[in-house]
PDB file of N, CA and C in Angstrom:
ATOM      1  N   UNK A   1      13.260 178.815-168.530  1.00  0.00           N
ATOM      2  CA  UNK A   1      13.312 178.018-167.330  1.00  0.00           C
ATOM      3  C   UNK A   1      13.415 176.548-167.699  1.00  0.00           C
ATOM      4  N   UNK A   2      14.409 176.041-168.298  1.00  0.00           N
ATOM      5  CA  UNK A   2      14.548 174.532-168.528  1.00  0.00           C
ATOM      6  C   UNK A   2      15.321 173.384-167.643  1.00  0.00           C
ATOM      7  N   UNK A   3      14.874 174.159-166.093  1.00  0.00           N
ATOM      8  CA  UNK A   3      15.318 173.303-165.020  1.00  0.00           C
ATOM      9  C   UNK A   3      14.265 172.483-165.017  1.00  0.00           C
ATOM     10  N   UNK A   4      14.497 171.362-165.080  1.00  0.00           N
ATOM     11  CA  UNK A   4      13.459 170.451-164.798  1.00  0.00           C
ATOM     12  C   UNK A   4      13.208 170.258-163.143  1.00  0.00           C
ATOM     13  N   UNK A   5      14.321 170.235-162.252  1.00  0.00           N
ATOM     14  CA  UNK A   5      14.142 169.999-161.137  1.00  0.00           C
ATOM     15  C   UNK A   5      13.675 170.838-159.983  1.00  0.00           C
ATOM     16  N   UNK A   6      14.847 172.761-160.371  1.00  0.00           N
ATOM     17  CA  UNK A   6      13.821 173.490-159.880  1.00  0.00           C
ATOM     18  C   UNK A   6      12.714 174.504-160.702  1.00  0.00           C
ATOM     19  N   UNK A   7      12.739 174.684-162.009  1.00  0.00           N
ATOM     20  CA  UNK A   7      11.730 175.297-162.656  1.00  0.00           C
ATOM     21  C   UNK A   7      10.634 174.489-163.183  1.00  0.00           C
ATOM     22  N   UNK A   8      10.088 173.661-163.287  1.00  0.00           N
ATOM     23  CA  UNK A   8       9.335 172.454-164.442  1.00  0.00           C
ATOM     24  C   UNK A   8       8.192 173.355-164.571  1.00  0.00           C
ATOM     25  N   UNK A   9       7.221 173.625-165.936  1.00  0.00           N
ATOM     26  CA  UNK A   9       6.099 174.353-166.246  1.00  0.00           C
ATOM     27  C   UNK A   9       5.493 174.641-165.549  1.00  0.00           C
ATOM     28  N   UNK A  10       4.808 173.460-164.628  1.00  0.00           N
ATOM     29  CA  UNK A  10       3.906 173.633-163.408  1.00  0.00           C
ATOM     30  C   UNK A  10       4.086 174.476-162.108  1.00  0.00           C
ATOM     31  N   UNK A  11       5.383 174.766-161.973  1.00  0.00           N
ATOM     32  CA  UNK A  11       5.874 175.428-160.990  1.00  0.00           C
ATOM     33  C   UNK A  11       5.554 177.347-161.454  1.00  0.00           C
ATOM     34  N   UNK A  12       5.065 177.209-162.666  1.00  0.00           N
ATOM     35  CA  UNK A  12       4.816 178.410-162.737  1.00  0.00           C
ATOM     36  C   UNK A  12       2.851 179.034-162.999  1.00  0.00           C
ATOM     37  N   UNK A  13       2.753 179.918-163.207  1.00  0.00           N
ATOM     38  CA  UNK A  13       0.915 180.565-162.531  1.00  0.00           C
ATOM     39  C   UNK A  13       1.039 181.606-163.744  1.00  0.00           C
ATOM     40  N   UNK A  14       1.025 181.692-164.560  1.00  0.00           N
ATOM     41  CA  UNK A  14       1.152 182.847-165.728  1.00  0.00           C
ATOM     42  C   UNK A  14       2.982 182.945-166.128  1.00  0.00           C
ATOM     43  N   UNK A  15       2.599 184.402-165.965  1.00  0.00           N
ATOM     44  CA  UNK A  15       4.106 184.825-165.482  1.00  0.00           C
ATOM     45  C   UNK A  15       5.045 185.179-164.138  1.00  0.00           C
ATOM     46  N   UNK A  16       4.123 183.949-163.650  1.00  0.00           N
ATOM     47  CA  UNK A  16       4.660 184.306-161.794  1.00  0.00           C
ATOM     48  C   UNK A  16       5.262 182.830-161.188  1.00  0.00           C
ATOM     49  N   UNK A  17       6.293 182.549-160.598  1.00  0.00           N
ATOM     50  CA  UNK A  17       6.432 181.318-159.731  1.00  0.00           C
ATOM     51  C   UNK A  17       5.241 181.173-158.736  1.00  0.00           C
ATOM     52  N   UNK A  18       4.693 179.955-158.410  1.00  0.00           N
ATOM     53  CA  UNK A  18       3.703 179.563-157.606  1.00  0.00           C
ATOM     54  C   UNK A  18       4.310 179.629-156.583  1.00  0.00           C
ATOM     55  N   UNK A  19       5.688 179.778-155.862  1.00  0.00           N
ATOM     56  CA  UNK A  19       6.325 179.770-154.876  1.00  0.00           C
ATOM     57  C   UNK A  19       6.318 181.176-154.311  1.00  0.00           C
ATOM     58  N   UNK A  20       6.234 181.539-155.517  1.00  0.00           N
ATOM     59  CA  UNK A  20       5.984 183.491-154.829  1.00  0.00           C
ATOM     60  C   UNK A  20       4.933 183.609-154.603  1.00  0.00           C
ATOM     61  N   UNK A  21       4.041 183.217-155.447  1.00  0.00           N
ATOM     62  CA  UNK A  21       2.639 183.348-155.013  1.00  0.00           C
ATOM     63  C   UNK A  21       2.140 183.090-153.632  1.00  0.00           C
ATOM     64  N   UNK A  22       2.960 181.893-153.316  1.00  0.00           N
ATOM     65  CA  UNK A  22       2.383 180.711-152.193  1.00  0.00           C
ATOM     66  C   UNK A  22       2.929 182.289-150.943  1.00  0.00           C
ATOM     67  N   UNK A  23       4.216 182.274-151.031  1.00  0.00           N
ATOM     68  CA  UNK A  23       4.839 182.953-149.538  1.00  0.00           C
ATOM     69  C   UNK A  23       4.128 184.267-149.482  1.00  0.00           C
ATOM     70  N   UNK A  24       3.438 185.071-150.800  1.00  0.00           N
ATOM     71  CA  UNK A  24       2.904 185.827-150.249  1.00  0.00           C
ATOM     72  C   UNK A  24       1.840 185.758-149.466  1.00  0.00           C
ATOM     73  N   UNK A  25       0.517 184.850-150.188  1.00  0.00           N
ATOM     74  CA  UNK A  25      -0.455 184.437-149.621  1.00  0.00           C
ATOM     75  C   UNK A  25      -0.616 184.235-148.229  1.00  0.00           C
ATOM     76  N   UNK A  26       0.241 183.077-147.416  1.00  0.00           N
ATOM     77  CA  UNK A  26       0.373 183.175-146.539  1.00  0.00           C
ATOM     78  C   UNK A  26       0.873 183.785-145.370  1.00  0.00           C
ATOM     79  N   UNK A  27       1.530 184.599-145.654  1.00  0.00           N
ATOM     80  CA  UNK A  27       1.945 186.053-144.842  1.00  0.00           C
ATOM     81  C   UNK A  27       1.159 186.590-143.662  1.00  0.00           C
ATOM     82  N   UNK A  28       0.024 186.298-144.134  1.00  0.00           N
ATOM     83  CA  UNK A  28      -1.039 186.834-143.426  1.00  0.00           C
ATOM     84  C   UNK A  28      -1.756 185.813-142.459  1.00  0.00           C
ATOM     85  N   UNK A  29      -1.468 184.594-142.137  1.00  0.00           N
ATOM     86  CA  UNK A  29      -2.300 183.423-141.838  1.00  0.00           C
ATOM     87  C   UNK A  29      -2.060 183.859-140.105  1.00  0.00           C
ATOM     88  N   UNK A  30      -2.897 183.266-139.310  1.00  0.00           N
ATOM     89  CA  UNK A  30      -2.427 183.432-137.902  1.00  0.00           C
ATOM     90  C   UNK A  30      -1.771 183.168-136.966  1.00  0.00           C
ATOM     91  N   UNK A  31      -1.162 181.722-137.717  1.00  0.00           N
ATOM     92  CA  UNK A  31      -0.104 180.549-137.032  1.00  0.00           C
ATOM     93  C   UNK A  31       0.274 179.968-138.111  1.00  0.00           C
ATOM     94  N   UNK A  32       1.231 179.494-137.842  1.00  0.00           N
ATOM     95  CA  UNK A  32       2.685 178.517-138.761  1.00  0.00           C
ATOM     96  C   UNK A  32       1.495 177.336-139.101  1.00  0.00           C
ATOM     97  N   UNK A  33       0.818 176.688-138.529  1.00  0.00           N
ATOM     98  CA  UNK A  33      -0.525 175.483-138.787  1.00  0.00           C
ATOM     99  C   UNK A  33      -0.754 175.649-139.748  1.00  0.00           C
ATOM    100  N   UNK A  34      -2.086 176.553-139.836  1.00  0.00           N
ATOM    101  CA  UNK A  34      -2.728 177.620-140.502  1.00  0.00           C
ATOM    102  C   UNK A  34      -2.435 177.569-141.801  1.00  0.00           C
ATOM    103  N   UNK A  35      -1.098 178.757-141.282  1.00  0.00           N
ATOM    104  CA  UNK A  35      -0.326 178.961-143.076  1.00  0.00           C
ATOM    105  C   UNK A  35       0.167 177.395-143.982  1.00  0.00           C
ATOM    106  N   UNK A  36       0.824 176.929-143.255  1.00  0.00           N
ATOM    107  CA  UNK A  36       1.108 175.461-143.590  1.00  0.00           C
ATOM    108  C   UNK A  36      -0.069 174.985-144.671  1.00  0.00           C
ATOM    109  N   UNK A  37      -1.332 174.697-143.897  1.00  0.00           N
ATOM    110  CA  UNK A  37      -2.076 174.246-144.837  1.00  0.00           C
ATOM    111  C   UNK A  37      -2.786 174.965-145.756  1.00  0.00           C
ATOM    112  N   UNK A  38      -2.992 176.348-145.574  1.00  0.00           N
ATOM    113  CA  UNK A  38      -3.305 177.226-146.721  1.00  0.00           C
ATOM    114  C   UNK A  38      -2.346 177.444-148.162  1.00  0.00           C
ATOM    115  N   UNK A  39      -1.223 176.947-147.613  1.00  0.00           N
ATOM    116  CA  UNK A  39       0.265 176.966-148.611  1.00  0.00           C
ATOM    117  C   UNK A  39      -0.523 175.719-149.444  1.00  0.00           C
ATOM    118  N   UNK A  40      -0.578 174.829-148.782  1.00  0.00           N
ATOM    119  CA  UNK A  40      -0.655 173.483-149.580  1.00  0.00           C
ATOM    120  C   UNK A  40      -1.839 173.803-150.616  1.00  0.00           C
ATOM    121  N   UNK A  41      -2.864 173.908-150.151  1.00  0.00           N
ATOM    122  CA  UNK A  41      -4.085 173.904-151.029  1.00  0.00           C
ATOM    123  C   UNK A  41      -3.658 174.867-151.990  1.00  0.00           C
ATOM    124  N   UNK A  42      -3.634 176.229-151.947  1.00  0.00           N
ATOM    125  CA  UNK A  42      -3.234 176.937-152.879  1.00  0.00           C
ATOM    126  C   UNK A  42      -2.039 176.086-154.058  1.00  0.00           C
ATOM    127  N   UNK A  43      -1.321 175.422-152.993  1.00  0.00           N
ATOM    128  CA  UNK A  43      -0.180 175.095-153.983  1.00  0.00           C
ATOM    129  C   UNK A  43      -1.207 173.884-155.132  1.00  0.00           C
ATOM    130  N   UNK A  44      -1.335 173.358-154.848  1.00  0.00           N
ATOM    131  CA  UNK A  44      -2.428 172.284-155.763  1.00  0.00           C
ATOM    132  C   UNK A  44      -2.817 173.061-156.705  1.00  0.00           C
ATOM    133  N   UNK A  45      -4.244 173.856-156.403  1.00  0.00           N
ATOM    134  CA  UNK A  45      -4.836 174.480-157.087  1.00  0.00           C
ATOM    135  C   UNK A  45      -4.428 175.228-157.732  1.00  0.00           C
ATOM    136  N   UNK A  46      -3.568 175.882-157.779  1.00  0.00           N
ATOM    137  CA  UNK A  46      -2.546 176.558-158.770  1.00  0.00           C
ATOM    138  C   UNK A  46      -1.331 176.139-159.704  1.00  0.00           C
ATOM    139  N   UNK A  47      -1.465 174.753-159.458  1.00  0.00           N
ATOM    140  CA  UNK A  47      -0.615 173.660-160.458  1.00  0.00           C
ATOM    141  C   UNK A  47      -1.709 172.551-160.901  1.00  0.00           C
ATOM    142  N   UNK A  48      -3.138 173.039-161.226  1.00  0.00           N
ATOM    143  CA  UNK A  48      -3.750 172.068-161.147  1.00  0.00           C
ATOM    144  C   UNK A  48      -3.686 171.802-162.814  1.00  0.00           C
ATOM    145  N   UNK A  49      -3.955 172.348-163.352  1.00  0.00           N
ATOM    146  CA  UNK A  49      -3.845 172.018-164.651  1.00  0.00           C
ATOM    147  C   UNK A  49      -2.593 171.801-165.520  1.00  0.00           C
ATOM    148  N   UNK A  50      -1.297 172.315-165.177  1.00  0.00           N
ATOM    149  CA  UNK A  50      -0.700 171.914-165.132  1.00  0.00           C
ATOM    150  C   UNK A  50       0.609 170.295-165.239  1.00  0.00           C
ATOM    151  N   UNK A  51       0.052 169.567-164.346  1.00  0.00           N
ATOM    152  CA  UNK A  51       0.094 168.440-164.529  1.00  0.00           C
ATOM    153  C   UNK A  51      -0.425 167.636-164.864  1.00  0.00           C
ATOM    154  N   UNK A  52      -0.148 166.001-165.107  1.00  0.00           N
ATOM    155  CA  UNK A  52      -0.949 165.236-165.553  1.00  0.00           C
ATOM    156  C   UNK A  52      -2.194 164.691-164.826  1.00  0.00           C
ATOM    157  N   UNK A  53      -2.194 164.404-163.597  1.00  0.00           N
ATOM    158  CA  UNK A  53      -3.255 163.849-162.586  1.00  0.00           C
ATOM    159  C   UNK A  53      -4.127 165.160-162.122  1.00  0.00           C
ATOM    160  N   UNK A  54      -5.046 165.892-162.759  1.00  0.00           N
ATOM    161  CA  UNK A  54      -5.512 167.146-162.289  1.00  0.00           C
ATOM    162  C   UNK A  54      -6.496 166.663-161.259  1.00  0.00           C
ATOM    163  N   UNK A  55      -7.165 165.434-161.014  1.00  0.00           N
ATOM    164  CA  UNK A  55      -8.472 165.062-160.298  1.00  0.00           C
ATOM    165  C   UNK A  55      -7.695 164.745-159.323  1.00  0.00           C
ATOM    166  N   UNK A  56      -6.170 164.240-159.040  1.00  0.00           N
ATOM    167  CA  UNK A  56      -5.359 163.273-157.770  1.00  0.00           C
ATOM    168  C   UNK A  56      -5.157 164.928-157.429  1.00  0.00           C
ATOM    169  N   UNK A  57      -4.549 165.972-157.815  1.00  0.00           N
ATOM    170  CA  UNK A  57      -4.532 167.014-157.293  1.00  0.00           C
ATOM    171  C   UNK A  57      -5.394 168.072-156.879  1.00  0.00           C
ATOM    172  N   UNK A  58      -6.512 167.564-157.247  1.00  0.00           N
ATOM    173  CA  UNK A  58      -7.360 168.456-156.708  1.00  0.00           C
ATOM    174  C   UNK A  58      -8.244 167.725-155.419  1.00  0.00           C
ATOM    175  N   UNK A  59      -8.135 166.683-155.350  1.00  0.00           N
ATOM    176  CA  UNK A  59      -8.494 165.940-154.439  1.00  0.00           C
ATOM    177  C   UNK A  59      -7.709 165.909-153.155  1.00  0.00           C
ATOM    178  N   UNK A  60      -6.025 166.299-153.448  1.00  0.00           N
ATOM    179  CA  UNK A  60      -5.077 166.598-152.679  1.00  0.00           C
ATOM    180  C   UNK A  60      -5.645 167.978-152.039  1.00  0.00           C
ATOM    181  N   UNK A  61      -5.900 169.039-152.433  1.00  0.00           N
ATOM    182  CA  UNK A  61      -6.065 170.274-151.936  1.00  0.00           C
ATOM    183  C   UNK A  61      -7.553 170.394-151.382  1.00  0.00           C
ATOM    184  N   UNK A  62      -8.758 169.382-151.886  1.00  0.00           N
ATOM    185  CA  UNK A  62      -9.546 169.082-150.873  1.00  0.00           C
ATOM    186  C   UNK A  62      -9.340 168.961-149.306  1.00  0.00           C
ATOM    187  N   UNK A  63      -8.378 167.907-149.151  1.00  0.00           N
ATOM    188  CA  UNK A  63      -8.234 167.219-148.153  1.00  0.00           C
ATOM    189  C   UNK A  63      -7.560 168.193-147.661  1.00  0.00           C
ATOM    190  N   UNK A  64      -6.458 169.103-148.063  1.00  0.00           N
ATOM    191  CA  UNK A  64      -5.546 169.738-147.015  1.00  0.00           C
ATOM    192  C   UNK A  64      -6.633 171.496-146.461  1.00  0.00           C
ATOM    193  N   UNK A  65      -7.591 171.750-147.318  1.00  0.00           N
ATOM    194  CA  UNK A  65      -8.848 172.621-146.979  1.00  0.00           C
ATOM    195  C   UNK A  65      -9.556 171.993-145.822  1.00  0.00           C
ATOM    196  N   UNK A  66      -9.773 170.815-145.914  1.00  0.00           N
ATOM    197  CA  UNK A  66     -10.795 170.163-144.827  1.00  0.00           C
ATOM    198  C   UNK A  66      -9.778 170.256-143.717  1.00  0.00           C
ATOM    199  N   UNK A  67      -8.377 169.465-143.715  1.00  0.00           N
ATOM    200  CA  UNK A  67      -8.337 169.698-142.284  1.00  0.00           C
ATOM    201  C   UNK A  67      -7.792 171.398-141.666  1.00  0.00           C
ATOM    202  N   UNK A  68      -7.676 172.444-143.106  1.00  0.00           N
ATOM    203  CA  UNK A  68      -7.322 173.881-142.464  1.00  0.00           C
ATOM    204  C   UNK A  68      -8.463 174.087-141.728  1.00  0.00           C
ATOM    205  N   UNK A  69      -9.866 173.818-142.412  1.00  0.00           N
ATOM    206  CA  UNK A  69     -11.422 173.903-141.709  1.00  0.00           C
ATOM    207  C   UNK A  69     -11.497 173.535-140.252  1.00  0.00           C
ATOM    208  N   UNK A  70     -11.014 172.098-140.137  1.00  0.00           N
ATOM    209  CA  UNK A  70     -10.992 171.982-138.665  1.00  0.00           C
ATOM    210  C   UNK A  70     -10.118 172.079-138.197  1.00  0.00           C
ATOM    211  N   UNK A  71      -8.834 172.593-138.300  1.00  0.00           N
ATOM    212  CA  UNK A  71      -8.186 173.737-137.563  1.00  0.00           C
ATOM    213  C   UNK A  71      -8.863 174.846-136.758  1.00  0.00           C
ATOM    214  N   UNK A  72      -9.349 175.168-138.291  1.00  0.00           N
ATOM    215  CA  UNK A  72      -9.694 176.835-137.557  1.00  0.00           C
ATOM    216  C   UNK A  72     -11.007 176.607-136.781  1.00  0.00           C
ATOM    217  N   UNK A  73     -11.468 175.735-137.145  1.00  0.00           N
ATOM    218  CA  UNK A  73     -13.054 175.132-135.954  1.00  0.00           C
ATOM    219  C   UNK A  73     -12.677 174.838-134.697  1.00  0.00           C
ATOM    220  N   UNK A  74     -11.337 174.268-134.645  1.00  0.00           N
ATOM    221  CA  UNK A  74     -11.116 173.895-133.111  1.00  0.00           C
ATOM    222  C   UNK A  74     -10.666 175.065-132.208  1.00  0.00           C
ATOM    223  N   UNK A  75      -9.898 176.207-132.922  1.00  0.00           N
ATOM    224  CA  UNK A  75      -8.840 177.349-132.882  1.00  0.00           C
ATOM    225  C   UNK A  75     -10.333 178.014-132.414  1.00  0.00           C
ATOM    226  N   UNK A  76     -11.415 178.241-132.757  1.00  0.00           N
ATOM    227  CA  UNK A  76     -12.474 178.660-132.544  1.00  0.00           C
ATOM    228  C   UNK A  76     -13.473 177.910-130.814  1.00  0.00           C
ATOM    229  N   UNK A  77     -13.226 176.860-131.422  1.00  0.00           N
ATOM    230  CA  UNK A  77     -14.221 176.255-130.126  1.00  0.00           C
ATOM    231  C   UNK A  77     -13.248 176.221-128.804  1.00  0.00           C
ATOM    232  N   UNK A  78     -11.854 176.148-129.441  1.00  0.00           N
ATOM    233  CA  UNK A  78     -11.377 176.751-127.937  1.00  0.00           C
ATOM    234  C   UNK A  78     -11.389 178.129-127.574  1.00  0.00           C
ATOM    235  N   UNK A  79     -11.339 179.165-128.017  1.00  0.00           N
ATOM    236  CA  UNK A  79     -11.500 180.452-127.935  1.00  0.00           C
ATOM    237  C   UNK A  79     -12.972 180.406-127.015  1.00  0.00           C
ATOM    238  N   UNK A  80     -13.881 180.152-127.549  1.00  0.00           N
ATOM    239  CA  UNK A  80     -15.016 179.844-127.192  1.00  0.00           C
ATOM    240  C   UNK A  80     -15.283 179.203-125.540  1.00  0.00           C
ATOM    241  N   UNK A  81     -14.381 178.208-125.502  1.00  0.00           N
ATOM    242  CA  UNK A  81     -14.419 177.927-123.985  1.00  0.00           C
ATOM    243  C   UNK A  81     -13.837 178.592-123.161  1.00  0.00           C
ATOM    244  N   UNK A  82     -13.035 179.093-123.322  1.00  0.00           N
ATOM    245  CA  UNK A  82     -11.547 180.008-123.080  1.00  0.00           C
ATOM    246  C   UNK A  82     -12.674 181.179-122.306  1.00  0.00           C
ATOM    247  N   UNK A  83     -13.433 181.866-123.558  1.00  0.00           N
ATOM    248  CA  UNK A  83     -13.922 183.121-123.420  1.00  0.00           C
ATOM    249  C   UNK A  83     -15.618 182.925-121.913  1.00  0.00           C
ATOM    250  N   UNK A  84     -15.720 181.415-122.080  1.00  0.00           N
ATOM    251  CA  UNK A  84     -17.138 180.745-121.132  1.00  0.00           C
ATOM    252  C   UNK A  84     -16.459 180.600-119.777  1.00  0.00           C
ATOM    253  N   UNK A  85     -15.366 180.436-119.711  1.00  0.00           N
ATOM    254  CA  UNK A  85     -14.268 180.283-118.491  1.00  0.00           C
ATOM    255  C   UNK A  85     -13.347 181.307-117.499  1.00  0.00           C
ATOM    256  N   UNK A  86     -13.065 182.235-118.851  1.00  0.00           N
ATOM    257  CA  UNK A  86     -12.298 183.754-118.598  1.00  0.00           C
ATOM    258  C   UNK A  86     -13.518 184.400-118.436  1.00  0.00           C
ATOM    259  N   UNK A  87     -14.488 184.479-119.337  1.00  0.00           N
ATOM    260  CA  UNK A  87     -15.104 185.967-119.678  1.00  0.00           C
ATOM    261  C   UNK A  87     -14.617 186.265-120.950  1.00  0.00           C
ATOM    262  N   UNK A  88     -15.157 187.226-121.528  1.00  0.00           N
ATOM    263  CA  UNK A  88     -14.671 187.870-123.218  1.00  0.00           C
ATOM    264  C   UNK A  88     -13.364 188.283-122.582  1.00  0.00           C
ATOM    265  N   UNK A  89     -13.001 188.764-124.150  1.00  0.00           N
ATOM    266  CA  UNK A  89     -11.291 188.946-123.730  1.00  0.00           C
ATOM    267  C   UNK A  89     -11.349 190.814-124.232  1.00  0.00           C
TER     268      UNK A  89
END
């Protein structure tokens, strides 16, 4: 793989593309949001060593965890009102 542009070391997880990794992972998420930011973090953390800045990238996949967190907190507290308003579903 001596594409620098689309193969470079980091782009790979053993013997697997992190890109395969990533689309499977998210497959399963509940919304396009969701998956979006579960893609990202994974993607970090799985190129973390990899590159040269491992602390700027892991600090990157912090931040994109925190706001999947309050995603799914809000995705929740509206359900929650939803269900105080409707009734359970």
């Amino acid at each position: 793989m001596g594409d620098p542009v689309n193969h470079p070391s980091h782009y790979l997880y053993g013997k697997f593309e992190v890109i395969d990794i990533l689309e499977e992972a998210v497959a399963l998420a509940p919304n396009p949001v969701q998956g979006c930011l579960q893609y990202q973090v994974l993607k970090y953390m799985l190129r973390l060593w990899g590159k040269e800045n491992s602390l700027q990238d892991a600090r990157k996949a912090k931040w994109y965890l925190n706001r999947l967190i309050q995603n799914m907190q809000a995705e929740t507290t509206a359900d929650e009102i939803l269900s105080n308003v409707l009734g359970p579903k």
